[in-house]
Protein backbone atom coordinates (compact mmCIF):
# COMPACT_ATOMS: atom_id res chain seq x y z
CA UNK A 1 76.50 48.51 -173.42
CA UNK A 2 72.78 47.72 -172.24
CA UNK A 3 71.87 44.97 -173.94
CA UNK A 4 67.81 44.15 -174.89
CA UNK A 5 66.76 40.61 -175.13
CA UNK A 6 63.74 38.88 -175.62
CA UNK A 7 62.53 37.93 -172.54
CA UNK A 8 61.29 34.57 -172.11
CA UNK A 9 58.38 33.42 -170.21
CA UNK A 10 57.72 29.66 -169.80
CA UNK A 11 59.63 29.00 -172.88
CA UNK A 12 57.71 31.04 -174.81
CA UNK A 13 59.86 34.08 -176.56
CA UNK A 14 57.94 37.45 -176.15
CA UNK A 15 58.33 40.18 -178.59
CA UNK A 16 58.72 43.50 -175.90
CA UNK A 17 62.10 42.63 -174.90
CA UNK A 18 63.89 44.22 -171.40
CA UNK A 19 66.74 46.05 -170.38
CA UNK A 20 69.27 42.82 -170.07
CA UNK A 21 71.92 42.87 -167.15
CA UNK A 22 75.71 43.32 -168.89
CA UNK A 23 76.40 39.63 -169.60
CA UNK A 24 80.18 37.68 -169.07
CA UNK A 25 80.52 40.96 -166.32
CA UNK A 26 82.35 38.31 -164.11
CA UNK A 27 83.68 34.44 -163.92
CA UNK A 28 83.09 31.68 -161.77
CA UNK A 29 85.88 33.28 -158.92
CA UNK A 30 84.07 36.31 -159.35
CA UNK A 31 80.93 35.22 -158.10
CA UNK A 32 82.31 33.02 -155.43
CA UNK A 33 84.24 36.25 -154.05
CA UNK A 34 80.59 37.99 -154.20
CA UNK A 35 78.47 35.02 -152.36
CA UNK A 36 81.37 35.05 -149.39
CA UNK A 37 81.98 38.51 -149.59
CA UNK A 38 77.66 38.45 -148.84
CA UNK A 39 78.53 35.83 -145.85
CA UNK A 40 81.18 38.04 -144.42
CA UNK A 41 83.59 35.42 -142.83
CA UNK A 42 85.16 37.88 -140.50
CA UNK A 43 82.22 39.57 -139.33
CA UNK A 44 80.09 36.01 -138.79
CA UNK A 45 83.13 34.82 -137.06
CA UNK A 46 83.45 37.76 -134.56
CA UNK A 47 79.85 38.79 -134.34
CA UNK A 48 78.53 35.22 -134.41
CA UNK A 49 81.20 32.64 -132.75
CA UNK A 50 81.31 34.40 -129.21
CA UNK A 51 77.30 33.80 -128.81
CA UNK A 52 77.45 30.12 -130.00
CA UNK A 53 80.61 29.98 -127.70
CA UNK A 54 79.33 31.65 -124.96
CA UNK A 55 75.28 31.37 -124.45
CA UNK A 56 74.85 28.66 -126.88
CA UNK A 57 76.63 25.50 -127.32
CA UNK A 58 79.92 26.08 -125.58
CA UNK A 59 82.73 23.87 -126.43
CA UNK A 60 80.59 22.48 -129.06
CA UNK A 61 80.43 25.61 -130.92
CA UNK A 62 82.45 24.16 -134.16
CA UNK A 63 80.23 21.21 -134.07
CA UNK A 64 77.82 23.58 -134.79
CA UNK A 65 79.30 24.55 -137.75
CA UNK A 66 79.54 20.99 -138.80
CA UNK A 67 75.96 20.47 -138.69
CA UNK A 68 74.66 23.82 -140.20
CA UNK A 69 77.27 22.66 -143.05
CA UNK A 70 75.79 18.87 -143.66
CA UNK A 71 72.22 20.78 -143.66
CA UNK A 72 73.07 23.77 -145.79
CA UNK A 73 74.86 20.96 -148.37
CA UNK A 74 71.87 19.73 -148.54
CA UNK A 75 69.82 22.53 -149.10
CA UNK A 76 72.45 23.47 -151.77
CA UNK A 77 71.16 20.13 -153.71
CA UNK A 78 68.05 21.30 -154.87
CA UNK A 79 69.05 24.66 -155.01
CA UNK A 80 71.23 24.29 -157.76
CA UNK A 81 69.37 21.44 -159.77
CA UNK A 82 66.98 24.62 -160.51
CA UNK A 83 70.14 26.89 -161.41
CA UNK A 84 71.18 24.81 -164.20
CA UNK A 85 67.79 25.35 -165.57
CA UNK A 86 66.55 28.87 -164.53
CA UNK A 87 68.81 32.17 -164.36
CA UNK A 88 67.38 35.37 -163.67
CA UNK A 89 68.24 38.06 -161.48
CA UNK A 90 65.75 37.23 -159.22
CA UNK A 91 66.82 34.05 -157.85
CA UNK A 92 64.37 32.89 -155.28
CA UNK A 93 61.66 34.67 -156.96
CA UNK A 94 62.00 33.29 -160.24
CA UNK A 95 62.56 29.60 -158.72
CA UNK A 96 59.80 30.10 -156.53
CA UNK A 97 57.90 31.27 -158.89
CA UNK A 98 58.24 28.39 -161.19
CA UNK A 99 58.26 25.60 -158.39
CA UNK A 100 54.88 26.92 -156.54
CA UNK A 101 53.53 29.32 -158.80
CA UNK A 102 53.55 33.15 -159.20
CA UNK A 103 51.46 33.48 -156.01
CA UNK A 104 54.13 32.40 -153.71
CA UNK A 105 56.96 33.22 -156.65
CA UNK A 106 55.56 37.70 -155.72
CA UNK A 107 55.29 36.67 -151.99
CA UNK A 108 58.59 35.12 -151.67
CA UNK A 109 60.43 38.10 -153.94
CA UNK A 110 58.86 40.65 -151.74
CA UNK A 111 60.30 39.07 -148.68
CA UNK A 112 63.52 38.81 -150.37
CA UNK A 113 63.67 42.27 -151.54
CA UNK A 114 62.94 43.26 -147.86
CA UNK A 115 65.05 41.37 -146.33
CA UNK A 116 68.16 42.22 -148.91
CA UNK A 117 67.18 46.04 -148.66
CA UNK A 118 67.64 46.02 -144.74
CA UNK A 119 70.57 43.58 -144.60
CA UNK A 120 73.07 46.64 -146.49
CA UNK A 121 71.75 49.29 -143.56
CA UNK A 122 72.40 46.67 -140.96
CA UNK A 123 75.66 45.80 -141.69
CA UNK A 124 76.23 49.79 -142.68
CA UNK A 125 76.04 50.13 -138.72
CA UNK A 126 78.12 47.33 -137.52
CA UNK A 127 80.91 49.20 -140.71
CA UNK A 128 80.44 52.79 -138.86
CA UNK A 129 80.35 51.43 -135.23
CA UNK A 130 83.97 49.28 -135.98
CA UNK A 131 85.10 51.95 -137.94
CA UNK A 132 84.40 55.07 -135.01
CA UNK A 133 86.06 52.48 -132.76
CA UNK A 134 89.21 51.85 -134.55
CA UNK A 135 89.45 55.54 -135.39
CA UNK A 136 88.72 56.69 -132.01
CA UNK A 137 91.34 54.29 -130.50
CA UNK A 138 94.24 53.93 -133.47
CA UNK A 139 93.93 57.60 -134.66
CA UNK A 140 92.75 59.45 -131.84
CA UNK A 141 89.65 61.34 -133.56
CA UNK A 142 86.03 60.92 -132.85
CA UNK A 143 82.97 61.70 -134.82
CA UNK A 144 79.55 60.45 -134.59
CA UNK A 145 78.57 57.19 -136.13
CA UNK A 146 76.50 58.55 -138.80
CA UNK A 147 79.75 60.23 -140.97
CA UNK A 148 81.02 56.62 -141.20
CA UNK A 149 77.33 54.85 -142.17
CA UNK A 150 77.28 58.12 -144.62
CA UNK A 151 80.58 57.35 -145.93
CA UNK A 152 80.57 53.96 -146.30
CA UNK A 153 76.47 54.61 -148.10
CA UNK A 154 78.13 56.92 -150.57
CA UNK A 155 80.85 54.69 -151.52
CA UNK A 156 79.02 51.88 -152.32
CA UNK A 157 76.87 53.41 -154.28
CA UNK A 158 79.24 55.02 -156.22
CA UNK A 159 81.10 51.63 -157.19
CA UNK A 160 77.40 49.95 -157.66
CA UNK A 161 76.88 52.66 -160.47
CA UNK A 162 79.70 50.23 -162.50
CA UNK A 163 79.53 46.55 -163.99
CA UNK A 164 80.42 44.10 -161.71
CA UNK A 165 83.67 43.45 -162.37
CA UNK A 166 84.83 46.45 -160.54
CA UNK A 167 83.31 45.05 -157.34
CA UNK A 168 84.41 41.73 -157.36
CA UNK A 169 87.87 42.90 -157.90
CA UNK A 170 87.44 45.14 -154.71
CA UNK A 171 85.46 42.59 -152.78
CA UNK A 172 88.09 39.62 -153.95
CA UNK A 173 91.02 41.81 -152.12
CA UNK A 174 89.27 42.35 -149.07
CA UNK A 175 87.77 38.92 -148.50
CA UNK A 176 91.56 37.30 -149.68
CA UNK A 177 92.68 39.38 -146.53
CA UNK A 178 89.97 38.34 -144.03
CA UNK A 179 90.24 34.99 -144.68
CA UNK A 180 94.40 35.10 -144.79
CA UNK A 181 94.07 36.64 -141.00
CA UNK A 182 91.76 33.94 -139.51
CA UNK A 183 93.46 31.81 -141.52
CA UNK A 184 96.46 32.62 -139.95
CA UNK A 185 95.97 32.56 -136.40
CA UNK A 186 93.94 29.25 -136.66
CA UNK A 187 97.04 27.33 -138.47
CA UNK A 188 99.16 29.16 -135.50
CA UNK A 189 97.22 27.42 -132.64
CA UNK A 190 96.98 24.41 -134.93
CA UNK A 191 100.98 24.19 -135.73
CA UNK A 192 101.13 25.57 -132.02
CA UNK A 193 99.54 22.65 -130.67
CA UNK A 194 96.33 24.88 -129.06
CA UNK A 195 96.32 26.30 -125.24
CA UNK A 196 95.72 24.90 -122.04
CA UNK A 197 93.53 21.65 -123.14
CA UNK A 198 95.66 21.52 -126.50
CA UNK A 199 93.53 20.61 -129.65
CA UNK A 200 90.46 19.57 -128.02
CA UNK A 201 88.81 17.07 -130.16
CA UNK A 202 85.62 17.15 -128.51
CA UNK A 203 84.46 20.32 -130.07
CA UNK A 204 83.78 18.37 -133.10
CA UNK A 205 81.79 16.04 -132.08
CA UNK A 206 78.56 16.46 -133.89
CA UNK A 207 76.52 15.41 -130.93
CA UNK A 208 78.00 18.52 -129.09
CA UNK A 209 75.92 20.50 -131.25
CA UNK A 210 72.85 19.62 -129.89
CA UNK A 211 73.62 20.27 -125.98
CA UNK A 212 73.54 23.54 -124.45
CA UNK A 213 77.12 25.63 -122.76
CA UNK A 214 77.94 23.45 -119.69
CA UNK A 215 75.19 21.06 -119.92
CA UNK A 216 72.15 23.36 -120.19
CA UNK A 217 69.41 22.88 -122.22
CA UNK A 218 68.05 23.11 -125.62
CA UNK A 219 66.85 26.39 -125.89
CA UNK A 220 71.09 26.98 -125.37
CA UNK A 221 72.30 24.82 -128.03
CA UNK A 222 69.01 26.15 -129.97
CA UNK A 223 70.50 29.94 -130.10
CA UNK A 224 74.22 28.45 -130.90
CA UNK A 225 72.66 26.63 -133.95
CA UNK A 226 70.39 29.56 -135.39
CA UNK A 227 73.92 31.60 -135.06
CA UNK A 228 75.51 29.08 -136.39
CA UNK A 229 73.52 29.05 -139.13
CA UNK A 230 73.18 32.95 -139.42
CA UNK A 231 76.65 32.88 -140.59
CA UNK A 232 75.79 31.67 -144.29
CA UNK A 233 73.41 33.89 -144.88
CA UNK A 234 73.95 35.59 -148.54
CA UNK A 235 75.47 32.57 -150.06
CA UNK A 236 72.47 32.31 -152.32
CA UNK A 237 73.51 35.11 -153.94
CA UNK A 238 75.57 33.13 -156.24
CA UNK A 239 72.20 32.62 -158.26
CA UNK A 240 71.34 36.44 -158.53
CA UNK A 241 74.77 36.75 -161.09
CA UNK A 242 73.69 34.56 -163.33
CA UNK A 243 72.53 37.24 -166.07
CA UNK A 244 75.87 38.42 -165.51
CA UNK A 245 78.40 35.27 -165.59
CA UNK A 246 80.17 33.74 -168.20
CA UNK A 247 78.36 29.87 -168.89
CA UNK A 248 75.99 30.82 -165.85
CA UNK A 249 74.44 26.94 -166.06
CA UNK A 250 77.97 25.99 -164.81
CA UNK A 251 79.40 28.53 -162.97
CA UNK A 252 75.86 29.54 -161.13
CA UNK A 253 76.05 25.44 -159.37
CA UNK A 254 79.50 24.93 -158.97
CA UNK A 255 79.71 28.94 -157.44
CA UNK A 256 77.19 27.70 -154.78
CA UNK A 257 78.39 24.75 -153.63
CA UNK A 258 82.26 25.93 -153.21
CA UNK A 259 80.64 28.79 -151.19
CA UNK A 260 78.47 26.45 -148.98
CA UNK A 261 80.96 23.59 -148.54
CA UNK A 262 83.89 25.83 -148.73
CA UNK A 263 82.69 28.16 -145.85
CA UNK A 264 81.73 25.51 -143.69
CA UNK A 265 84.62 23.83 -143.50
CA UNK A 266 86.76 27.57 -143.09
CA UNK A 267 83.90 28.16 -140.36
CA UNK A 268 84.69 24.88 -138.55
CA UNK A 269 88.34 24.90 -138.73
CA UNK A 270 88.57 28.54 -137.76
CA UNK A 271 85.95 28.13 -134.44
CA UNK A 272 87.69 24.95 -133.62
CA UNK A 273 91.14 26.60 -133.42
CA UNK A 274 89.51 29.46 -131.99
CA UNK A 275 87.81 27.31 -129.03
CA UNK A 276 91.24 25.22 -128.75
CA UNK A 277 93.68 28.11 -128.37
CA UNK A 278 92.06 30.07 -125.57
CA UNK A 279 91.00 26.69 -123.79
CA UNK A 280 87.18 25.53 -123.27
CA UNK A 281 86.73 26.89 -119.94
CA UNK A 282 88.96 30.65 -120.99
CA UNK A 283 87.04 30.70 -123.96
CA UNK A 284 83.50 30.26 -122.86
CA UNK A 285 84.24 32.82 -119.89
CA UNK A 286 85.25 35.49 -122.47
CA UNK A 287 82.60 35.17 -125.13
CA UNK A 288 79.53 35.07 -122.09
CA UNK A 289 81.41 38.12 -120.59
CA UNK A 290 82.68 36.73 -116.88
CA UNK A 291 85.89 37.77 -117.71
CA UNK A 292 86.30 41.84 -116.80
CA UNK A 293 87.55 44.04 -119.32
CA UNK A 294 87.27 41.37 -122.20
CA UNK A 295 84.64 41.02 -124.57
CA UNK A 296 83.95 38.46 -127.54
CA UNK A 297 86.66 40.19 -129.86
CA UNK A 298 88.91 38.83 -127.37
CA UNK A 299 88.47 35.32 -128.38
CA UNK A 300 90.15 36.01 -131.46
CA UNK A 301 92.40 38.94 -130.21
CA UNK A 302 93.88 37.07 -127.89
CA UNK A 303 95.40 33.97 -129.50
CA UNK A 304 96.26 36.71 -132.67
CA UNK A 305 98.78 38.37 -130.16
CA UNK A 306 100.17 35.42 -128.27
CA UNK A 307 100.85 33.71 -131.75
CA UNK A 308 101.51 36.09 -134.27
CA UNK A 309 102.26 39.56 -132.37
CA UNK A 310 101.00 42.81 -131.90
CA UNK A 311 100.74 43.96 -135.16
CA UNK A 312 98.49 41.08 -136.25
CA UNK A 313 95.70 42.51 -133.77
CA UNK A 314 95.32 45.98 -135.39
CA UNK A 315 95.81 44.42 -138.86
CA UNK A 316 92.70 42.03 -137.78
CA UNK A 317 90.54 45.50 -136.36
CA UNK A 318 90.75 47.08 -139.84
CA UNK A 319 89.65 43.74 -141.65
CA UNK A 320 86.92 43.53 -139.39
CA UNK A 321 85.79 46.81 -140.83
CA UNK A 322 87.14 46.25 -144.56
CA UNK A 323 84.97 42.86 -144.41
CA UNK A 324 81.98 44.51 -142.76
CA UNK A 325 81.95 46.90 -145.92
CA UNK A 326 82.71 44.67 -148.66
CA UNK A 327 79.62 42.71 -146.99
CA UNK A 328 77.60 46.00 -146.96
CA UNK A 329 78.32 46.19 -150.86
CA UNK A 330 78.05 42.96 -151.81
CA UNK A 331 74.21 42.94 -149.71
CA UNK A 332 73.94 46.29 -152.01
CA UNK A 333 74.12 44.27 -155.48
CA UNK A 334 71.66 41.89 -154.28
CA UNK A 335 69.07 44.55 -153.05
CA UNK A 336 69.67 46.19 -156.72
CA UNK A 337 68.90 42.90 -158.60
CA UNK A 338 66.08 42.30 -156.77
CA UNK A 339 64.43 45.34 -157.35
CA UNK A 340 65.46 44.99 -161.10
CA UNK A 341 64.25 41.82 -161.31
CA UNK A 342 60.82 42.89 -160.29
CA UNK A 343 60.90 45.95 -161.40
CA UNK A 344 61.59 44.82 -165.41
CA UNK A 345 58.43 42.59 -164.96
CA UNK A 346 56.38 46.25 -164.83
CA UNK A 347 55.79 45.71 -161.07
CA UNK A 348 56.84 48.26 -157.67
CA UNK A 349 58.00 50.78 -160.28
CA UNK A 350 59.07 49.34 -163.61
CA UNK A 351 61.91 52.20 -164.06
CA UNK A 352 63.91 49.62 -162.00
CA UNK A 353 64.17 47.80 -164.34
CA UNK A 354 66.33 49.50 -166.51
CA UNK A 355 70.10 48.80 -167.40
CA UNK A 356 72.59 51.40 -167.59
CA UNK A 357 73.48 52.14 -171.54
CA UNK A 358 76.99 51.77 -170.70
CA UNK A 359 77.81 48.87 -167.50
CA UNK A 360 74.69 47.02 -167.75
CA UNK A 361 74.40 47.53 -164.16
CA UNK A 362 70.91 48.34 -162.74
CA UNK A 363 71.68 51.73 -161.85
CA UNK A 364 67.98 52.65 -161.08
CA UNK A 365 67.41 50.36 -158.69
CA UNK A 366 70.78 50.76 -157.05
CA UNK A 367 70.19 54.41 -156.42
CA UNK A 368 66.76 53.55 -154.91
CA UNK A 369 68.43 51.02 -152.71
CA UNK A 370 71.07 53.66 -151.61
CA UNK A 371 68.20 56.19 -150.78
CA UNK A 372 66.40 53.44 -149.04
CA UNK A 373 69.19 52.37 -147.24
CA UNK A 374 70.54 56.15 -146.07
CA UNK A 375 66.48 56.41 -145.04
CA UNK A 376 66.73 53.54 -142.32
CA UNK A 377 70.57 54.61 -140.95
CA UNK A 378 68.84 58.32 -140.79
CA UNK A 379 65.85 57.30 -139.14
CA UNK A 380 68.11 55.32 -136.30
CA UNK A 381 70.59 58.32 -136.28
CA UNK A 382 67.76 60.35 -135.26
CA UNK A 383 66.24 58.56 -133.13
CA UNK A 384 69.42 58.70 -131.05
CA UNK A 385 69.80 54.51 -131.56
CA UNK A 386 72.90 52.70 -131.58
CA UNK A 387 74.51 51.85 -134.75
CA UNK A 388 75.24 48.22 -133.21
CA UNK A 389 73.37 47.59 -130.79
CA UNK A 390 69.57 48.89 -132.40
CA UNK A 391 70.50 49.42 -135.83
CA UNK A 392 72.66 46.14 -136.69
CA UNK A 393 71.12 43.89 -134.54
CA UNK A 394 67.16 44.74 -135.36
CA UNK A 395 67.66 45.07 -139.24
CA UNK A 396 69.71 41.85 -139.30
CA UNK A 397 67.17 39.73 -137.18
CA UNK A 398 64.87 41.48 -139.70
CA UNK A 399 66.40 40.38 -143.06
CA UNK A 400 66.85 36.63 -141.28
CA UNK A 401 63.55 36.04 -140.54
CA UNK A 402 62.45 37.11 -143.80
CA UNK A 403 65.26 35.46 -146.06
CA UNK A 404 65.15 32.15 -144.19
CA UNK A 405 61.32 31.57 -144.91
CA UNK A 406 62.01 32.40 -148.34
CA UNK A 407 64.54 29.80 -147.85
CA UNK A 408 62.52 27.07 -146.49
CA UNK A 409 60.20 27.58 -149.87
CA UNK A 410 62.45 27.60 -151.91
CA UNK A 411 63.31 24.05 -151.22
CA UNK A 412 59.57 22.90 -151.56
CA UNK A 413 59.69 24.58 -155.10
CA UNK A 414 62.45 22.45 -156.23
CA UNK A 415 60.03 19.65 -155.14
CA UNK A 416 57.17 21.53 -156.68
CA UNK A 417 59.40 21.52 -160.40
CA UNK A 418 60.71 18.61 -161.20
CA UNK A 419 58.25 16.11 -159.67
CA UNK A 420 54.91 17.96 -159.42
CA UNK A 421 54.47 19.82 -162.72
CA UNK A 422 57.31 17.34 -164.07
CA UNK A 423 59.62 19.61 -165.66
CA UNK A 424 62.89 18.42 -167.15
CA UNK A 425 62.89 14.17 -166.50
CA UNK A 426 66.52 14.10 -167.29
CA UNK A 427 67.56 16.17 -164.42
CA UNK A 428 65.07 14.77 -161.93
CA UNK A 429 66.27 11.96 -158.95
CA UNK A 430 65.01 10.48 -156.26
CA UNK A 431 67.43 12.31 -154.09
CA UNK A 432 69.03 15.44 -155.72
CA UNK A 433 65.39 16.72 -156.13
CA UNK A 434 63.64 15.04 -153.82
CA UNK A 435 64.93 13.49 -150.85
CA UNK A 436 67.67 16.49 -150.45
CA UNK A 437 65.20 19.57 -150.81
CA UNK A 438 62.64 18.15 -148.57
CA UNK A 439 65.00 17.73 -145.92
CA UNK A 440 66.53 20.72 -146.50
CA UNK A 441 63.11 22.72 -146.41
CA UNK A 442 62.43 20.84 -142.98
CA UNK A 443 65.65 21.72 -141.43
CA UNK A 444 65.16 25.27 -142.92
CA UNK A 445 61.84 25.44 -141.33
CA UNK A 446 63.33 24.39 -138.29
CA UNK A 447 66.17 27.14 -138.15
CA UNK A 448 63.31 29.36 -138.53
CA UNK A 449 61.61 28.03 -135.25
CA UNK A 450 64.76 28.42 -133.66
CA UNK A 451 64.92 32.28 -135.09
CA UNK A 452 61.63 32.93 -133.35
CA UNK A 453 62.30 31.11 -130.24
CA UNK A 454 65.24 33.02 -129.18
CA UNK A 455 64.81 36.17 -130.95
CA UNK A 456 64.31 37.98 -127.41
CA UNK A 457 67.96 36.44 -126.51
CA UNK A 458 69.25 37.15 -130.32
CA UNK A 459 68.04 41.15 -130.14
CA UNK A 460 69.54 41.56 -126.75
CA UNK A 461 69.44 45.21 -125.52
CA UNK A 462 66.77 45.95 -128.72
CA UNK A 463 64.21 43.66 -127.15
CA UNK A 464 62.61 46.42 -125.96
CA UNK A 465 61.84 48.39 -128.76
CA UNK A 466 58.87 49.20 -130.92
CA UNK A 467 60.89 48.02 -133.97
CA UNK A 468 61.61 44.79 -132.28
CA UNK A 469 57.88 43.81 -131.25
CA UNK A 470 57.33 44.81 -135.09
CA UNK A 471 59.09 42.40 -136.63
CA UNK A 472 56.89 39.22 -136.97
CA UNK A 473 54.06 41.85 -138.87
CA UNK A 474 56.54 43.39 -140.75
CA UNK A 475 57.63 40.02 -142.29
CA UNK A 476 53.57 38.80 -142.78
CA UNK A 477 53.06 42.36 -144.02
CA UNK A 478 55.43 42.15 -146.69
CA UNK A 479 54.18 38.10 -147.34
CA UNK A 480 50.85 39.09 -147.34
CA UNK A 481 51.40 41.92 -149.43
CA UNK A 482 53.14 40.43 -152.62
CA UNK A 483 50.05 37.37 -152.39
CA UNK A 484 48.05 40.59 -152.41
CA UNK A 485 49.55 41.65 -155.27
CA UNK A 486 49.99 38.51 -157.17
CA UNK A 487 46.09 38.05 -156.68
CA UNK A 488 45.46 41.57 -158.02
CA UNK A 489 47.55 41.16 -161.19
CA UNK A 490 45.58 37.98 -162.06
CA UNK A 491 42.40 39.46 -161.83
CA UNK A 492 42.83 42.97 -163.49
CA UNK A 493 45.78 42.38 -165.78
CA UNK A 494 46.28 38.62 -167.10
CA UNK A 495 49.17 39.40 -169.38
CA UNK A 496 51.55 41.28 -166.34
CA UNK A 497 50.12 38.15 -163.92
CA UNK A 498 51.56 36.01 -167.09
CA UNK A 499 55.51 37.36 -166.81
CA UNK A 500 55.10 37.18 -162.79
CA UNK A 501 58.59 35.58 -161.48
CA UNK A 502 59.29 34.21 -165.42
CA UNK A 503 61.37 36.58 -166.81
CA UNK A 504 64.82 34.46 -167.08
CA UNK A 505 67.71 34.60 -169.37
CA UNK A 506 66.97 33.38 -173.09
CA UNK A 507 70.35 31.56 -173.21
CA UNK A 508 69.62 30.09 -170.70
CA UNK A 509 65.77 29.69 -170.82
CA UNK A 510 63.31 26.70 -169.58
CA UNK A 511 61.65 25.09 -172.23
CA UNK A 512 58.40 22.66 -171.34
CA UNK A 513 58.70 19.34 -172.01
């Protein structure tokens, strides 16, 4: 049942109460399953290895992964010294929020909430442009893109309608099976002893990671990194179940930093097996496309048949669409807490902030997110767009811009809490909320640069669009907009401005000290 609580703002119980998320909905595997499940390991690996591989850092592709894993480690630091203090639905907006104030906190949750809403259409069209292929070539039938985005739209909002444990029993089957498969051909080539070159151990080497495929320059090695690091993104979402998970102080941290540090090293160990068993000079040929009739899927179809058969490649072409739809979903539930979050504050429109009676799931804002999400496929569908090529690739470079500024301030806020305003002594340190978010915000900020450096190389046949040259003022837009809002609130209504980004779990609520 919905469950009202008193919400709690700055310590400070208020008397109103909201609509309360259904709490102990799912344990600490439970929200690791959802934060991967958001990553996608089988759709980073085959959408984002081959680029690294081929037109970014060549054989040093899994040193990539090395690096973005050391920085994101970091990042993950700070990021969960403020978990074990705040938990709210809202996650970067209620940390940002209370780190930098509610100016930035509004700013930051309306770049999250775009970014989250467009990441579930995105991946929607990679889902129905896997899923026409492995019809059209397994089954024999063909039927436009759009009945698979519509299908896979419908489904997910169907399950959404339910707690979570429903989905992160789904999602925990699927991603078990994604990760068995790469898993499984990357012990093969391992146990196998690797290709032509063997286990090559230079792929590794962290320095590798900054040099370009074959020696070329930075701006190479500067797309293989922001892919690299494109590959993690959702693993925050670990924060966003708090409301919802049993002891969230505990499982909230410990969710995020098995998802960082365990993905990294799956990431590494998967691309360096991957790199290894088609050979460094094979391998880079097939991900740029010199080698006719092949393209980037070979680089893992390949080894899968010489090592574990035929039937291991069209087990692999289903998970790639299984994993691409448990990522759509799990993109879903984040959209759908972020516009709950804001939405129980009385901001956007405060019906989204409502529970259902019965699964404590934010069914309001899920249905707006499914609506908003079949609005963008249908808009691409009829503008006669590709579901991969436009609709995946511009939504995606979309949500990352957006999500890794919020990012990149959300590490400053950790700063901003425990050493500005001086919250909570007992958890502050020198480097665990200091030293690590600072360098983690830098880095972030970095991986940004790198995002808008290459993001005519990143979109590739897109570049040319409207929607593409958009991008940049659709991001400020939406940044300018919540400061907009924020500003608004403080001038015409003091007591909304007061509950801006501070609505946060009473159990679990910070108290000044």
């Amino acid at each position: 049942m919905a469950v009202r609580s008193g919400e709690t703002v700055d310590g400070q119980t208020g008397g109103g109460g909201v609509d309360r998320l259904k709490a102990d909905s799912v344990g600490l595997v439970g929200v690791v399953f959802m934060a991967i499940a958001t990553a996608a390991p089988i759709t980073a690996m085959t959408g984002n290895l081959p680029i690294v591989v081929g037109q970014g850092n060549g054989v040093g592709a899994p040193a990539a992964y090395v690096l973005a894993t050391v920085v994101l480690t970091v990042f993950s630091v700070g990021y969960v010294a403020m978990a074990r203090h705040i938990t709210a639905a809202g996650a970067f907006y209620g940390y940002i929020s209370h780190g930098l104030g509610r100016v930035a906190g509004m700013a930051s949750g309306l770049l999250a909430v775009l970014a989250y809403i467009v990441f579930e259409a995105s991946v929607i069209g990679f889902f129905a442009y896997s899923l026409r292929g492995l019809v059209r070539s397994q089954l024999g039938v063909d039927l436009g893109w759009g009945w698979y985005a519509l299908f896979g739209l419908v489904v997910i909002g169907v399950m959404a309608w339910f707690d979570l444990h429903l989905t992160a029993g789904l999602l925990g089957v699927a991603l078990v099976l994604e990760i068995g498969v790469l898993g499984a051909v990357a012990l093969a080539v391992l146990v196998g002893g690797g290709g032509p070159d063997g286990i090559v151990g230079e792929a590794v080497n962290p320095l590798n990671a900054l040099t370009g495929v074959g020696g070329s320059g930075a701006a190479a090695a500067g797309l293989g990194l922001f892919f690299a690091f494109c590959s993690w993104v959702g693993f925050e979402s670990t924060a966003m179940y708090g409301e919802e998970s049993r002891d969230p102080k505990r499982v909230v941290p410990r969710a995020t930093l098995v998802s960082v540090v365990g993905v990294g090293l799956f990431y590494v160990f998967v691309s360096w097996m991957i790199v290894s068993g088609n050979g460094v000079r094979h391998a880079i040929d097939v991900a740029s496309g010199a080698v006719p009739g092949k393209d980037g899927n070979s680089l893992f179809l390949d080894p899968l048949g010489a090592y574990l058969g035929a039937w291991a490649v069209k087990v692999f072409q289903w998970l790639v669409v299984t994993g691409s739809f448990a990522c759509a979903m799990a993109f879903h539930q984040c959209a759908a807490r972020y516009l709950y979050a804001i939405g129980r504050e009385g901001f956007l429109l405060p019906a989204l902030g409502r529970t259902h009676p019965r699964y404590g799931s934010p069914h309001v804002a899920s249905v707006v997110q499914s609506g908003i999400a079949g609005a963008l496929v249908a808009a691409f569908l009829v503008a006669g767009m590709d579901p991969y090529a436009h609709l995946y690739t511009l939504l995606a470079l979309l949500g990352t811009m957006a999500i890794l500024i919020v990012q990149t301030l959300c590490s400053f806020a950790v700063v901003g809490y425990f050493h500005v305003q001086g919250r909570h002594p007992e958890t502050k340190h020198w480097f665990r909320t200091l030293v690590a978010p600072l360098l983690g915000g830098v880095a972030m900020a970095g991986v940004v640069a790198l995002l808008v450096l290459n993001k005519d190389t990143a979109a590739g046949a897109a570049a040319g669009t409207l929607l593409f040259r958009l991008i940049p003022y659709l991001v400020i837009g939406a940044f300018v907009g919540g400061i907009v809002l924020a500003l608004t609130m403080r001038r015409r209504s003091p007591e909304r401005y007061a509950r801006m980004g501070r609505v946060i779990l009473e159990e679990a609520a910070v108290e000044r000290n």
